[in-house]
Protein backbone atom coordinates (compact mmCIF):
# COMPACT_ATOMS: atom_id res chain seq x y z
CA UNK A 1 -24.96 -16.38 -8.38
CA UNK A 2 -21.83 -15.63 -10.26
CA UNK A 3 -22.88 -11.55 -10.16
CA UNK A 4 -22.79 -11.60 -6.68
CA UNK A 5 -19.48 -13.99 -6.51
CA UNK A 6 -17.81 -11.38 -8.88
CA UNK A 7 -18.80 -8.51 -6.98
CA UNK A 8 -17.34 -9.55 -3.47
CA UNK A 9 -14.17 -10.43 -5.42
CA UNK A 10 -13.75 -7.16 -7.32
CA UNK A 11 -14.83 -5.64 -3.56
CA UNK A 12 -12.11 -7.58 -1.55
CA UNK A 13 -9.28 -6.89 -4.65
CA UNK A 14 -10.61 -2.65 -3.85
CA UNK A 15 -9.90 -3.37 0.02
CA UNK A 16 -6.44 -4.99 -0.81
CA UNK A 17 -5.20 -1.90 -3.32
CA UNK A 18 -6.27 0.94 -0.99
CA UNK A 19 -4.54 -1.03 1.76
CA UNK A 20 -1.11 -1.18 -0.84
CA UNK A 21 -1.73 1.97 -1.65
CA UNK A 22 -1.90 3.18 1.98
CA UNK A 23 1.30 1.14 2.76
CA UNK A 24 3.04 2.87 -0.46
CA UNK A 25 2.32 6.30 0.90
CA UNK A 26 3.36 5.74 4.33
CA UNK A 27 6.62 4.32 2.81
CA UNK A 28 6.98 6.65 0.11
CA UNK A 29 5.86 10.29 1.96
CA UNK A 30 6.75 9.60 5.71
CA UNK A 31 4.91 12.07 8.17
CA UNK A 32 6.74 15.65 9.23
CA UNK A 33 6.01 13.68 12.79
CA UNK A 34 8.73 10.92 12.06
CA UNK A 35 12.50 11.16 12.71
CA UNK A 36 14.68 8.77 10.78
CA UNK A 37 15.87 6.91 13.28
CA UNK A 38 19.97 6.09 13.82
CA UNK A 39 20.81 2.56 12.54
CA UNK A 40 21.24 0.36 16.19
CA UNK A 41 24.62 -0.51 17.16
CA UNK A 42 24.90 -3.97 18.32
CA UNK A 43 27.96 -4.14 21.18
């Protein structure tokens, strides 16, 4: 059984890149949508 064992590691490692690569991309290329927002002042 060690195919299939590979095969649903190399399938979770796919799910975790495209997530980190989704996560980069929102990080790196913010939407048009999205203001920076002011830094909060605490008082």
């Amino acid at each position: 059984m060690a195919d299939s064992w590979t095969e649903k590691k190399v399938a979770d490692l796919e799910k975790r890149v495209a997530a980190l690569e989704k996560a980069l991309l929102v990080k790196v290329i913010p939407e048009p949508e999205q203001k920076p927002r002011a830094p909060r002042r605490r008082g």
